[in-house]
PDB file of N, CA and C in Angstrom:
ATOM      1  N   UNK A   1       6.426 -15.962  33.586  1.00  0.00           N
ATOM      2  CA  UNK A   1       6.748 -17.193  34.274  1.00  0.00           C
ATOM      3  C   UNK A   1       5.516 -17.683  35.012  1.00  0.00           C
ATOM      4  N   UNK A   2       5.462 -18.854  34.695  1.00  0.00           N
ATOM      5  CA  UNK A   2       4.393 -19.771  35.765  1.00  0.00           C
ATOM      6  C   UNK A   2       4.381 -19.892  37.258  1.00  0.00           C
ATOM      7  N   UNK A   3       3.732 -19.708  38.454  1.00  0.00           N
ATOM      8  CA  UNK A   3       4.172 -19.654  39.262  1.00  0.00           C
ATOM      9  C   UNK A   3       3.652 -21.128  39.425  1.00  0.00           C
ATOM     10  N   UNK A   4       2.906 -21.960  39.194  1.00  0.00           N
ATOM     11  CA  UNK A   4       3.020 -23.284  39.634  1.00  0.00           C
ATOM     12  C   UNK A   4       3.859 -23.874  39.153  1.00  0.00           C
ATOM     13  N   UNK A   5       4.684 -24.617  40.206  1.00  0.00           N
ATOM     14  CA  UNK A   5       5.892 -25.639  40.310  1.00  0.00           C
ATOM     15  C   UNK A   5       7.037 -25.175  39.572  1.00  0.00           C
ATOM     16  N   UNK A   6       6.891 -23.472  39.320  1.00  0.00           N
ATOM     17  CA  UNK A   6       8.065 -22.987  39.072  1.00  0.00           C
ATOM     18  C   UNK A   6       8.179 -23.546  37.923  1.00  0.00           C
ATOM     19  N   UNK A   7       7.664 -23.169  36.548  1.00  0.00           N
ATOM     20  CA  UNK A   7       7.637 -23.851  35.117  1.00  0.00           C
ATOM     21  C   UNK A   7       7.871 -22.703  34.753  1.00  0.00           C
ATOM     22  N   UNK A   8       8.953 -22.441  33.868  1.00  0.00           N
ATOM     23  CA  UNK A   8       8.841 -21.154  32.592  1.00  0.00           C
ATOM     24  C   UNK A   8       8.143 -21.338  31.746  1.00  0.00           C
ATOM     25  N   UNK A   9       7.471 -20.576  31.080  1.00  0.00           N
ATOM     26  CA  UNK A   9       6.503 -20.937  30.547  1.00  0.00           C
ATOM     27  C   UNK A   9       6.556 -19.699  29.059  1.00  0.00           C
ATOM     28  N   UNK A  10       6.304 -20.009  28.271  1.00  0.00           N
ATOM     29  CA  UNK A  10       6.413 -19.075  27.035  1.00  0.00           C
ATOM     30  C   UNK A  10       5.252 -17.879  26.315  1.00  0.00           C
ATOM     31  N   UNK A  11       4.252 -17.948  26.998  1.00  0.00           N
ATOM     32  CA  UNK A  11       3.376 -17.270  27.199  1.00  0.00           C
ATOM     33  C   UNK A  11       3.293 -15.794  26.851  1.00  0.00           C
ATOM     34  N   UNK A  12       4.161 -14.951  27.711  1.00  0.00           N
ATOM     35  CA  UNK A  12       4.633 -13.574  26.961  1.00  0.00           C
ATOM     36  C   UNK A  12       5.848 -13.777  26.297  1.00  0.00           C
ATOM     37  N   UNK A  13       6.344 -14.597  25.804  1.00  0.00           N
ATOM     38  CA  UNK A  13       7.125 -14.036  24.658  1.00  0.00           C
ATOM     39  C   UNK A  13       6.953 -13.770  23.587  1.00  0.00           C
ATOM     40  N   UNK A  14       7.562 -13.033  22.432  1.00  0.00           N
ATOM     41  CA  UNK A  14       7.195 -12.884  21.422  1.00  0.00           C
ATOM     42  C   UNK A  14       7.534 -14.272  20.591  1.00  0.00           C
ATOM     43  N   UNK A  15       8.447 -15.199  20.888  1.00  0.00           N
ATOM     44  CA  UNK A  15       8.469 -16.016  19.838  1.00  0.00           C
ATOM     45  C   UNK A  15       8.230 -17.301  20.226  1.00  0.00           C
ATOM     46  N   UNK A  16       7.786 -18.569  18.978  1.00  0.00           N
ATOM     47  CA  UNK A  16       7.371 -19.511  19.773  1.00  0.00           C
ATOM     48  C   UNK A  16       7.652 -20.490  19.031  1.00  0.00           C
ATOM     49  N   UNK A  17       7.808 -21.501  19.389  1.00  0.00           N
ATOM     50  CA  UNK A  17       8.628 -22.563  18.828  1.00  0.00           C
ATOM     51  C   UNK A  17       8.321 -23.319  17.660  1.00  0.00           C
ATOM     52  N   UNK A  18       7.228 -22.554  16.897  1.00  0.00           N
ATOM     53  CA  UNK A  18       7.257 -23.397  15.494  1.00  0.00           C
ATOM     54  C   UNK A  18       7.592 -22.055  14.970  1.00  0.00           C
ATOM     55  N   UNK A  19       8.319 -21.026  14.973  1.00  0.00           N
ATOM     56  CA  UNK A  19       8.875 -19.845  13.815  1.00  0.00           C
ATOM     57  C   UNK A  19       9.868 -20.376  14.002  1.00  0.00           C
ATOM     58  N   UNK A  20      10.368 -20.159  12.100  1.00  0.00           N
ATOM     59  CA  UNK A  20      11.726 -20.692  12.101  1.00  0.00           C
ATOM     60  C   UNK A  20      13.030 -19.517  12.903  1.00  0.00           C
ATOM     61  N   UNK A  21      14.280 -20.029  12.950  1.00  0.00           N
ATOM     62  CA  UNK A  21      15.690 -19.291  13.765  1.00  0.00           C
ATOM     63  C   UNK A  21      16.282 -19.368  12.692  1.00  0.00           C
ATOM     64  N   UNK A  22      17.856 -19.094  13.043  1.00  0.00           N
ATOM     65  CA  UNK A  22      18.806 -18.591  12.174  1.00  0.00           C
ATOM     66  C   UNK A  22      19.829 -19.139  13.146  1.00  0.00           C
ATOM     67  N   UNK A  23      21.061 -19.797  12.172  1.00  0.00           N
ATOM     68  CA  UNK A  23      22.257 -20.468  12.681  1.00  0.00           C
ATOM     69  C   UNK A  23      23.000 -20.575  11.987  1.00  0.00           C
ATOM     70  N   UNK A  24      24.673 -19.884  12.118  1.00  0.00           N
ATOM     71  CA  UNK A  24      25.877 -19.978  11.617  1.00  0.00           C
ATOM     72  C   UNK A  24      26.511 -21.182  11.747  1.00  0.00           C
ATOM     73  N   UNK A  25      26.641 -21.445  10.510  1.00  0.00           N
ATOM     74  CA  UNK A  25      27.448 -22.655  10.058  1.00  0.00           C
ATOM     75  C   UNK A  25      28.611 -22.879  10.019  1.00  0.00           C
ATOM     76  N   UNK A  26      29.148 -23.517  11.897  1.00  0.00           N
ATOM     77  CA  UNK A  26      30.821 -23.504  11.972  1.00  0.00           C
ATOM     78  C   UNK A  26      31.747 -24.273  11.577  1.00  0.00           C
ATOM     79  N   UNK A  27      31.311 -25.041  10.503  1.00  0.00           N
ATOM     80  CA  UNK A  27      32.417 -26.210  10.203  1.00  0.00           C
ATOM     81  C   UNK A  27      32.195 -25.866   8.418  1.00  0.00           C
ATOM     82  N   UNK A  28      33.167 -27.083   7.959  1.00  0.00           N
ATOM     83  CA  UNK A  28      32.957 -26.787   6.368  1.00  0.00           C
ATOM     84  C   UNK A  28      32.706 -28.610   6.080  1.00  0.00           C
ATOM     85  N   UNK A  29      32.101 -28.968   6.983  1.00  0.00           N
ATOM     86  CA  UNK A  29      31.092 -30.162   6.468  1.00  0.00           C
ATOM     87  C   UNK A  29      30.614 -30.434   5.409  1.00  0.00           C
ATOM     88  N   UNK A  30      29.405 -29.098   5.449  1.00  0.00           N
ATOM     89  CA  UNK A  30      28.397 -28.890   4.126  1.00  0.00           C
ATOM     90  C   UNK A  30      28.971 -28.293   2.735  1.00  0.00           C
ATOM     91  N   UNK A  31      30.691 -27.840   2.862  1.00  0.00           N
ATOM     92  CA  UNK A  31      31.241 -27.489   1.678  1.00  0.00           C
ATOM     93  C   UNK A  31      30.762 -28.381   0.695  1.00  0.00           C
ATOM     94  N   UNK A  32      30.629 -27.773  -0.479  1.00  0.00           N
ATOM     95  CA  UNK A  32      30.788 -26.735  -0.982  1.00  0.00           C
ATOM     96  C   UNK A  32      29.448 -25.386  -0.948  1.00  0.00           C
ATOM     97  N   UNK A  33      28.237 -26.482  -0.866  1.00  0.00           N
ATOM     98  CA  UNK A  33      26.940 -25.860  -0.753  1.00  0.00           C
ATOM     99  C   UNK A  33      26.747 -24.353   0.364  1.00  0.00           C
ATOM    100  N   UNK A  34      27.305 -25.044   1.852  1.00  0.00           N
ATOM    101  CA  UNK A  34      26.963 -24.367   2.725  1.00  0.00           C
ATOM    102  C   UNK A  34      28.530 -24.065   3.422  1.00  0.00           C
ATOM    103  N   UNK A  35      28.883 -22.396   2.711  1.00  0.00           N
ATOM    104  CA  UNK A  35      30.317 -22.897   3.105  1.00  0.00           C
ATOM    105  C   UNK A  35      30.377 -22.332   4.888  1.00  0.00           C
ATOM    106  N   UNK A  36      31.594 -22.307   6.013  1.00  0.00           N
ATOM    107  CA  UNK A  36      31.862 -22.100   6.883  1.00  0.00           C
ATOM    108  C   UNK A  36      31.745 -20.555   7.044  1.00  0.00           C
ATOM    109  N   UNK A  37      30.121 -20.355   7.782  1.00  0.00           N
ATOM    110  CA  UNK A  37      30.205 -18.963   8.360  1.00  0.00           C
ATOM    111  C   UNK A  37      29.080 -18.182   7.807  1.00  0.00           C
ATOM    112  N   UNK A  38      28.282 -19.593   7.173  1.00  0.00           N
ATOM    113  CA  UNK A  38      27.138 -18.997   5.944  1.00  0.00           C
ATOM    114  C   UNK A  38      25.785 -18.787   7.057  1.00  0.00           C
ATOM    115  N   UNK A  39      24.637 -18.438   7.124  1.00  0.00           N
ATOM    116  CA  UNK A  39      24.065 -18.250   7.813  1.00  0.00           C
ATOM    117  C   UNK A  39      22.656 -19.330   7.101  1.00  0.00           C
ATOM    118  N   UNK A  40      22.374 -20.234   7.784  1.00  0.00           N
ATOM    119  CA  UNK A  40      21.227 -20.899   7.215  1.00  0.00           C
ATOM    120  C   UNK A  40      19.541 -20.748   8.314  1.00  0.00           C
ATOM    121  N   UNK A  41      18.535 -20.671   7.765  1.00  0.00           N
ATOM    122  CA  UNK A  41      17.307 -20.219   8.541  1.00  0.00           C
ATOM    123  C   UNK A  41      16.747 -21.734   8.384  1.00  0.00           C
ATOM    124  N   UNK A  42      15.797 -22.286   9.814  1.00  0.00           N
ATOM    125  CA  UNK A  42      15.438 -23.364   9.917  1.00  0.00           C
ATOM    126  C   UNK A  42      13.987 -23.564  10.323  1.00  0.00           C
ATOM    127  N   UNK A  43      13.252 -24.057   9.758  1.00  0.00           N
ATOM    128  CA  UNK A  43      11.481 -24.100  10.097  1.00  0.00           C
ATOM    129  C   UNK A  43      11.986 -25.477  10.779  1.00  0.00           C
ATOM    130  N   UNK A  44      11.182 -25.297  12.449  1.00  0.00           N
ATOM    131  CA  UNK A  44      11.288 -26.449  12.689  1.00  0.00           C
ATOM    132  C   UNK A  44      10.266 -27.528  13.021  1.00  0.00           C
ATOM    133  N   UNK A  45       9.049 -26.884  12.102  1.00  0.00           N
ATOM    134  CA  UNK A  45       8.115 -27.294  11.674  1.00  0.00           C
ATOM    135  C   UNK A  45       7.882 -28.208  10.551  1.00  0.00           C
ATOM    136  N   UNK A  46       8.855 -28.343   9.502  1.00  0.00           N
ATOM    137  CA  UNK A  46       8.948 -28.789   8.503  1.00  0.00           C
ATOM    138  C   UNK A  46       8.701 -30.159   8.618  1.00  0.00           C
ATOM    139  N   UNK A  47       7.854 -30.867   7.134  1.00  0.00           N
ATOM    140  CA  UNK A  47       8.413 -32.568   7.618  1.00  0.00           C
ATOM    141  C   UNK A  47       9.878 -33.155   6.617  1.00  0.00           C
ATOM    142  N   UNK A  48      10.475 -33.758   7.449  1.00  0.00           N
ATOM    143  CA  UNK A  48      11.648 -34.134   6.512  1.00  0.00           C
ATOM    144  C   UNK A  48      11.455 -35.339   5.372  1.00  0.00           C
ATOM    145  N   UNK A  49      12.052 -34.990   4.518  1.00  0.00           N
ATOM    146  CA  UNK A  49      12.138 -35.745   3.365  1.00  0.00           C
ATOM    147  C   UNK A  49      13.394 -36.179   2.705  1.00  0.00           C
ATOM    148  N   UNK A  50      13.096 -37.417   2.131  1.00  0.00           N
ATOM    149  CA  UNK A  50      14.531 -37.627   1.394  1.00  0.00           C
ATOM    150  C   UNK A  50      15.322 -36.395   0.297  1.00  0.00           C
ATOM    151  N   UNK A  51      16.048 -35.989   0.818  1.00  0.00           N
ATOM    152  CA  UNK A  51      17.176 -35.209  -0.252  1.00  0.00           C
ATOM    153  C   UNK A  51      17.099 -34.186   0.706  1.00  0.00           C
ATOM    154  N   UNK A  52      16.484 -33.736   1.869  1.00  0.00           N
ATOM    155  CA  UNK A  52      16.535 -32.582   1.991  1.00  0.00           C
ATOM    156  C   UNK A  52      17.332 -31.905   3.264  1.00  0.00           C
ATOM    157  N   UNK A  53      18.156 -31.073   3.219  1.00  0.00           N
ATOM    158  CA  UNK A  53      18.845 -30.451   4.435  1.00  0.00           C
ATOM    159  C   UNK A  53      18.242 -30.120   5.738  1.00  0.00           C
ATOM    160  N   UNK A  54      18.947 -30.890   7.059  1.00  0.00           N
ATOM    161  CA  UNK A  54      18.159 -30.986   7.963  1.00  0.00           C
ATOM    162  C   UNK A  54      19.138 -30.670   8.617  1.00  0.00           C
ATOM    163  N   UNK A  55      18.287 -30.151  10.667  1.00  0.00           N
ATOM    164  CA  UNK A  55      18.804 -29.925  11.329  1.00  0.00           C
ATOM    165  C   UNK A  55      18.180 -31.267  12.388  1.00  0.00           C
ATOM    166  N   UNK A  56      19.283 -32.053  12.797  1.00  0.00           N
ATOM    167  CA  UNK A  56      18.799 -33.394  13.437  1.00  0.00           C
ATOM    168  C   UNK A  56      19.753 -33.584  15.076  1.00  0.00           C
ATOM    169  N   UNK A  57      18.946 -34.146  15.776  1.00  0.00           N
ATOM    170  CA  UNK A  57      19.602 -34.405  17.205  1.00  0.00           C
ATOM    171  C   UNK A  57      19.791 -36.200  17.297  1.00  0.00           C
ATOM    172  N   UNK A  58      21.197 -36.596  17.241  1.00  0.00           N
ATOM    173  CA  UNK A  58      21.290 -37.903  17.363  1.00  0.00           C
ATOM    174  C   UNK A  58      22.220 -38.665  18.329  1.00  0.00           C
ATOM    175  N   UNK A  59      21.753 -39.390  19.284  1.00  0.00           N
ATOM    176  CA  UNK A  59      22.932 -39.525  20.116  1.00  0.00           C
ATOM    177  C   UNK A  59      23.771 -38.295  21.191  1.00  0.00           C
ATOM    178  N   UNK A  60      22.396 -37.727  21.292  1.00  0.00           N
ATOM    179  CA  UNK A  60      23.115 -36.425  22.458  1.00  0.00           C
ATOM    180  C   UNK A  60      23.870 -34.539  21.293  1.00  0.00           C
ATOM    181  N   UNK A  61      24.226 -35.391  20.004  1.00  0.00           N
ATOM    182  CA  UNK A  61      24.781 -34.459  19.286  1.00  0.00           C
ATOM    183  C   UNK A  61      23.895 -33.865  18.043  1.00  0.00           C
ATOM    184  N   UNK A  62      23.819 -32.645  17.753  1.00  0.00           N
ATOM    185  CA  UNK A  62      23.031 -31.971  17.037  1.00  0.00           C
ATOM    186  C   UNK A  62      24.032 -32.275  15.455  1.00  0.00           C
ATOM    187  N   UNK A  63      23.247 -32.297  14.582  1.00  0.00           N
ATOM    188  CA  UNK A  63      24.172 -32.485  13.035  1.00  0.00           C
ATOM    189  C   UNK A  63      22.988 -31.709  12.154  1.00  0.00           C
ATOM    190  N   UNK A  64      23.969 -30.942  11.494  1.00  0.00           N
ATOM    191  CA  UNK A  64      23.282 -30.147   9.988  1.00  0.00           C
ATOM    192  C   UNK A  64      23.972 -30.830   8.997  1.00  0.00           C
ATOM    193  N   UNK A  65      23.045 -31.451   8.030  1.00  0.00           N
ATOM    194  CA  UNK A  65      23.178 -32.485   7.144  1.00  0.00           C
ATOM    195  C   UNK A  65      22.466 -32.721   6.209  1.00  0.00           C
ATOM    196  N   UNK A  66      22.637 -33.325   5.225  1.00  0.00           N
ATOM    197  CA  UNK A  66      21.723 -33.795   3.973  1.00  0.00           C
ATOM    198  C   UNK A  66      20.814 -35.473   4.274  1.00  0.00           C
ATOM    199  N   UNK A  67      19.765 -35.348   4.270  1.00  0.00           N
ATOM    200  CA  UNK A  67      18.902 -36.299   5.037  1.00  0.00           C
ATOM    201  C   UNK A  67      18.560 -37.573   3.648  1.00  0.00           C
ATOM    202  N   UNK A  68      19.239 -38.772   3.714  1.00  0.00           N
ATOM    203  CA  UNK A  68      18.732 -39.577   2.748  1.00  0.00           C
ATOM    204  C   UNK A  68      18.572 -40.898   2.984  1.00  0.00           C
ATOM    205  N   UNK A  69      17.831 -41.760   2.032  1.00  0.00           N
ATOM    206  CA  UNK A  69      16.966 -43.147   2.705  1.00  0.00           C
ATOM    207  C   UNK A  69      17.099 -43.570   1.290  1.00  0.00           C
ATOM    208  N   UNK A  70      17.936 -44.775   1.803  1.00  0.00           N
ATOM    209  CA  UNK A  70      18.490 -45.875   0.883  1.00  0.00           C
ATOM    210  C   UNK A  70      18.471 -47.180   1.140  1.00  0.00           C
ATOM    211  N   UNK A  71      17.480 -47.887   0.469  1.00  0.00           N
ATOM    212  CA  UNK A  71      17.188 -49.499   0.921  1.00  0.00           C
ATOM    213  C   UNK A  71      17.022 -49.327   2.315  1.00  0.00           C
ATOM    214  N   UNK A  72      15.832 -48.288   2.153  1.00  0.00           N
ATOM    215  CA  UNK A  72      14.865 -48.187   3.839  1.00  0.00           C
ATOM    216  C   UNK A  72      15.671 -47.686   4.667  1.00  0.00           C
ATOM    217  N   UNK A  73      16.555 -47.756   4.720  1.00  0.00           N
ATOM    218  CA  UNK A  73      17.686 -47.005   6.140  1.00  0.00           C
ATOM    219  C   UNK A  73      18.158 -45.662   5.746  1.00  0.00           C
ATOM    220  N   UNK A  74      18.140 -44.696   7.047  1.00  0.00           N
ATOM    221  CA  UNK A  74      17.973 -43.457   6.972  1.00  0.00           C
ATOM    222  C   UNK A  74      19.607 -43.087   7.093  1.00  0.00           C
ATOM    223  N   UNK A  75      19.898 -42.111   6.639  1.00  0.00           N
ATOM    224  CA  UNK A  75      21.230 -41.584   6.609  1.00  0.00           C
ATOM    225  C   UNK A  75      21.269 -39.939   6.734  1.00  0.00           C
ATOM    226  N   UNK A  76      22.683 -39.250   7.431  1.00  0.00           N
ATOM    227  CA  UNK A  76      22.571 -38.298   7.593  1.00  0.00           C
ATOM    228  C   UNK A  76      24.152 -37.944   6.683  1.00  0.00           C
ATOM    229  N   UNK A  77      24.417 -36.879   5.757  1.00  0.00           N
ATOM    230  CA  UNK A  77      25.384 -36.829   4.802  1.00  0.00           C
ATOM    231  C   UNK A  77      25.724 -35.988   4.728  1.00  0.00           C
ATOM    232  N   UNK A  78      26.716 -35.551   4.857  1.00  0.00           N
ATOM    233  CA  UNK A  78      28.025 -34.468   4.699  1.00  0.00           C
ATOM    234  C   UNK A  78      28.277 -34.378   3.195  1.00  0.00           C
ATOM    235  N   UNK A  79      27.956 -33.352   2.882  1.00  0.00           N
ATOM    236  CA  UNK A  79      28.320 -32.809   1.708  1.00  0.00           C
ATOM    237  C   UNK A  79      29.875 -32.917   1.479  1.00  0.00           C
ATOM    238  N   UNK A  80      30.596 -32.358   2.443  1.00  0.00           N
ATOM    239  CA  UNK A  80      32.256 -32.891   2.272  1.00  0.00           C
ATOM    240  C   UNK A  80      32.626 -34.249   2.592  1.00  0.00           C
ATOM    241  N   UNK A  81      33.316 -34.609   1.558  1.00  0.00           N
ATOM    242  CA  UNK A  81      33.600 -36.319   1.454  1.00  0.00           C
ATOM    243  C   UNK A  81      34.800 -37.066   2.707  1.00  0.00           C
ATOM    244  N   UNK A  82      35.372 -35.554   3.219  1.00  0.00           N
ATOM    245  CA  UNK A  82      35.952 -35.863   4.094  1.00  0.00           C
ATOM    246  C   UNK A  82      35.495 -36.335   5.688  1.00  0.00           C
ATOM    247  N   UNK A  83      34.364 -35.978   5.835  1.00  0.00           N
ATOM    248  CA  UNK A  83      33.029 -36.496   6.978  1.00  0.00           C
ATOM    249  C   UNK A  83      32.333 -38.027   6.129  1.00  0.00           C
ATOM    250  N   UNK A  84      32.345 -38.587   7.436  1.00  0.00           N
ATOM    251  CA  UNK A  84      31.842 -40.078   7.307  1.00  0.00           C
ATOM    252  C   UNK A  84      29.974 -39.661   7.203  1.00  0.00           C
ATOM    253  N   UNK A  85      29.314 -40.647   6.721  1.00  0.00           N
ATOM    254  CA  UNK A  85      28.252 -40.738   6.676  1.00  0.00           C
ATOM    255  C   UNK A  85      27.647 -41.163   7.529  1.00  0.00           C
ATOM    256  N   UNK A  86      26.764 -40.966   8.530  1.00  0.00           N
ATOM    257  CA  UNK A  86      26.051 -41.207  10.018  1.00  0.00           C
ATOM    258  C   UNK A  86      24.977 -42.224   9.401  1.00  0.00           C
ATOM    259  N   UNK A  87      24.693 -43.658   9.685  1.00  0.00           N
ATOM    260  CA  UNK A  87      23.580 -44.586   9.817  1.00  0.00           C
ATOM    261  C   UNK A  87      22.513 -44.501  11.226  1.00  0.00           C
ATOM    262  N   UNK A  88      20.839 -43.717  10.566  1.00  0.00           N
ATOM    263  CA  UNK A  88      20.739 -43.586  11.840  1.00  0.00           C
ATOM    264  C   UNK A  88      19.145 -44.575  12.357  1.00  0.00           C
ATOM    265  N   UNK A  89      19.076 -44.934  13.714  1.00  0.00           N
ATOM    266  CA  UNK A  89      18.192 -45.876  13.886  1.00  0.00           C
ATOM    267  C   UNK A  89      16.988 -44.675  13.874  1.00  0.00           C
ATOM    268  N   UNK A  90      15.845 -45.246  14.711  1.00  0.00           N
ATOM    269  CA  UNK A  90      15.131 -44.890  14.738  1.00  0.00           C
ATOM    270  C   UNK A  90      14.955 -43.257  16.205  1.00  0.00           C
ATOM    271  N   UNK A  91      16.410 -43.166  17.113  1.00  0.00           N
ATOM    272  CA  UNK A  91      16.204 -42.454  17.878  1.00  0.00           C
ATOM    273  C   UNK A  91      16.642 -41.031  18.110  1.00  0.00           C
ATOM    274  N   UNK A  92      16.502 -40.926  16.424  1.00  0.00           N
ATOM    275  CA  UNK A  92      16.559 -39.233  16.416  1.00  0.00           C
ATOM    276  C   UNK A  92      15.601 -38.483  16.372  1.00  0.00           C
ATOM    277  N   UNK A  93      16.221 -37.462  16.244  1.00  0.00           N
ATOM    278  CA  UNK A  93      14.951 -36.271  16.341  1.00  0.00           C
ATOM    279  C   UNK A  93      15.436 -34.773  15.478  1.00  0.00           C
ATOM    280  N   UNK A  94      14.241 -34.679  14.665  1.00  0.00           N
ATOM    281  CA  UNK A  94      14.481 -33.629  13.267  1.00  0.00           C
ATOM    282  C   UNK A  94      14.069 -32.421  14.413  1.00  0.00           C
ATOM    283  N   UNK A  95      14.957 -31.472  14.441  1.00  0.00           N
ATOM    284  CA  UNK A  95      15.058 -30.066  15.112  1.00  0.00           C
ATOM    285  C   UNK A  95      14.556 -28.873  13.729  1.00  0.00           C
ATOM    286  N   UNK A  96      14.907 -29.827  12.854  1.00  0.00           N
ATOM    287  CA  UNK A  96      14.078 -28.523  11.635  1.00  0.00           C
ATOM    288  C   UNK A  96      14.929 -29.149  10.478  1.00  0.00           C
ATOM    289  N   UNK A  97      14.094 -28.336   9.498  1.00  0.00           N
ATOM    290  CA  UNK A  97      14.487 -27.919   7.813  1.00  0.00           C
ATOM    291  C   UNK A  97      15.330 -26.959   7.196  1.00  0.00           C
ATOM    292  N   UNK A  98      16.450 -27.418   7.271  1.00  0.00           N
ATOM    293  CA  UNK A  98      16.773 -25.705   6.325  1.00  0.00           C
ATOM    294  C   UNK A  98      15.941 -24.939   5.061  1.00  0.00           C
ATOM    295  N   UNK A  99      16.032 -24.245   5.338  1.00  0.00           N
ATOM    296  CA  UNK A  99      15.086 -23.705   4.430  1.00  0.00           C
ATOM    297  C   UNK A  99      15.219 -22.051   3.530  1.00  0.00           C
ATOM    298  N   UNK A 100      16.455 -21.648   4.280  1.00  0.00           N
ATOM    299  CA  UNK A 100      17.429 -20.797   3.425  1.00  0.00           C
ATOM    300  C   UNK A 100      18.365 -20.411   3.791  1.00  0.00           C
ATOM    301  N   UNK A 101      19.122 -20.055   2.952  1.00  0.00           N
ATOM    302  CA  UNK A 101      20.792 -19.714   2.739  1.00  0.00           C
ATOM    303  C   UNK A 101      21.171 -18.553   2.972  1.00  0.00           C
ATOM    304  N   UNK A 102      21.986 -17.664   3.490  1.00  0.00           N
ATOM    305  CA  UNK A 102      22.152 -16.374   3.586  1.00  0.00           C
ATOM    306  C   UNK A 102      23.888 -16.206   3.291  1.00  0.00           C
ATOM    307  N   UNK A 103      24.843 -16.201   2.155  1.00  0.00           N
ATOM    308  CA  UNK A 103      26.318 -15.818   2.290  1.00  0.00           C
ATOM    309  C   UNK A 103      26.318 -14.728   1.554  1.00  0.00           C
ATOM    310  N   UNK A 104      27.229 -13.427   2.228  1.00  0.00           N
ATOM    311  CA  UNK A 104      27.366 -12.228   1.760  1.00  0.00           C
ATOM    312  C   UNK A 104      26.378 -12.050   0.853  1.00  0.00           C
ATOM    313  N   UNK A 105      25.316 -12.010   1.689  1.00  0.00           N
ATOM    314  CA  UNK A 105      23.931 -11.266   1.396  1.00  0.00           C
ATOM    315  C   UNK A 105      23.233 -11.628  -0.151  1.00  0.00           C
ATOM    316  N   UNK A 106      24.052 -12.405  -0.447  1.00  0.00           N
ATOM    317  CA  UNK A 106      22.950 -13.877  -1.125  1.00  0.00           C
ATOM    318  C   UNK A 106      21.951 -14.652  -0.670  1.00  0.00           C
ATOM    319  N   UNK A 107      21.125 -14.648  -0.958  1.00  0.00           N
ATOM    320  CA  UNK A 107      19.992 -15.498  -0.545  1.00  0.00           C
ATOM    321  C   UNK A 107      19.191 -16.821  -1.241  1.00  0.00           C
ATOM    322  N   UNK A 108      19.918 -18.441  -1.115  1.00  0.00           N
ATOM    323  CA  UNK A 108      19.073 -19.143  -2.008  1.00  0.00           C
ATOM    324  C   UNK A 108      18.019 -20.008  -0.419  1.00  0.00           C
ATOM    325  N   UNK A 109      16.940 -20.112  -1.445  1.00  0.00           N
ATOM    326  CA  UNK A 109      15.747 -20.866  -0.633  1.00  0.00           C
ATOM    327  C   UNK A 109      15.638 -22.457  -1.308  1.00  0.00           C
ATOM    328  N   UNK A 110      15.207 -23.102  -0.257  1.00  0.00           N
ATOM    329  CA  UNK A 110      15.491 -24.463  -0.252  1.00  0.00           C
ATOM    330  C   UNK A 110      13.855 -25.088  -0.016  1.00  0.00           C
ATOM    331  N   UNK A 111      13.634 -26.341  -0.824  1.00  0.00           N
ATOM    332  CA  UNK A 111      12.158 -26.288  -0.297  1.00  0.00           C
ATOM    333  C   UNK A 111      12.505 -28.500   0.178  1.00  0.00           C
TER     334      UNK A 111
END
């Protein structure tokens, strides 16, 4: 910890914020791909691209989603048809890439 102005500071830790994490997937949104409870790993270093599974902060709320851009406007997409499709402006923010899959010790990688 920093002792000026009382800042935590990351310094001795071992990990640091461009290694990717790991996050269980509690909804069945991403069915069929990513089913409920699957474990997906996230670089949140990555740059996002059209088609590709993202971890995004929009409007206060975090969404894991399929990232796509259609007649210039960006969209965030639920693999299950039963979730609406999010239109998003310009004031989000990409928290990372998925970048692999983990269900009962299957492993697919995503680029």
């Amino acid at each position: 910890m920093s002792t000026d102005n009382n800042e935590l500071s990351d310094i001795h830790s071992d990990c640091g914020a461009s290694e990717a994490y790991a996050l269980q997937v509690t909804d069945n949104s991403m069915e069929p791909e990513f089913e409920n409870n699957c474990i997906v790993i996230i670089d949140p270093v990555g740059h996002c691209v059209d088609g590709q599974y993202v971890f995004v902060e929009y409007e206060g709320v975090r969404w894991f989603r399929r990232y796509e851009i259609r007649d210039n406007q960006k969209y965030l997409i639920a693999l299950n048809d039963m979730y609406p499709e999010i239109l998003l402006d310009n004031s989000f923010d990409v928290l990372g890439i998925i970048i692999q899959k983990n269900k009962d010790r299957k492993i697919t990688h995503y680029t």
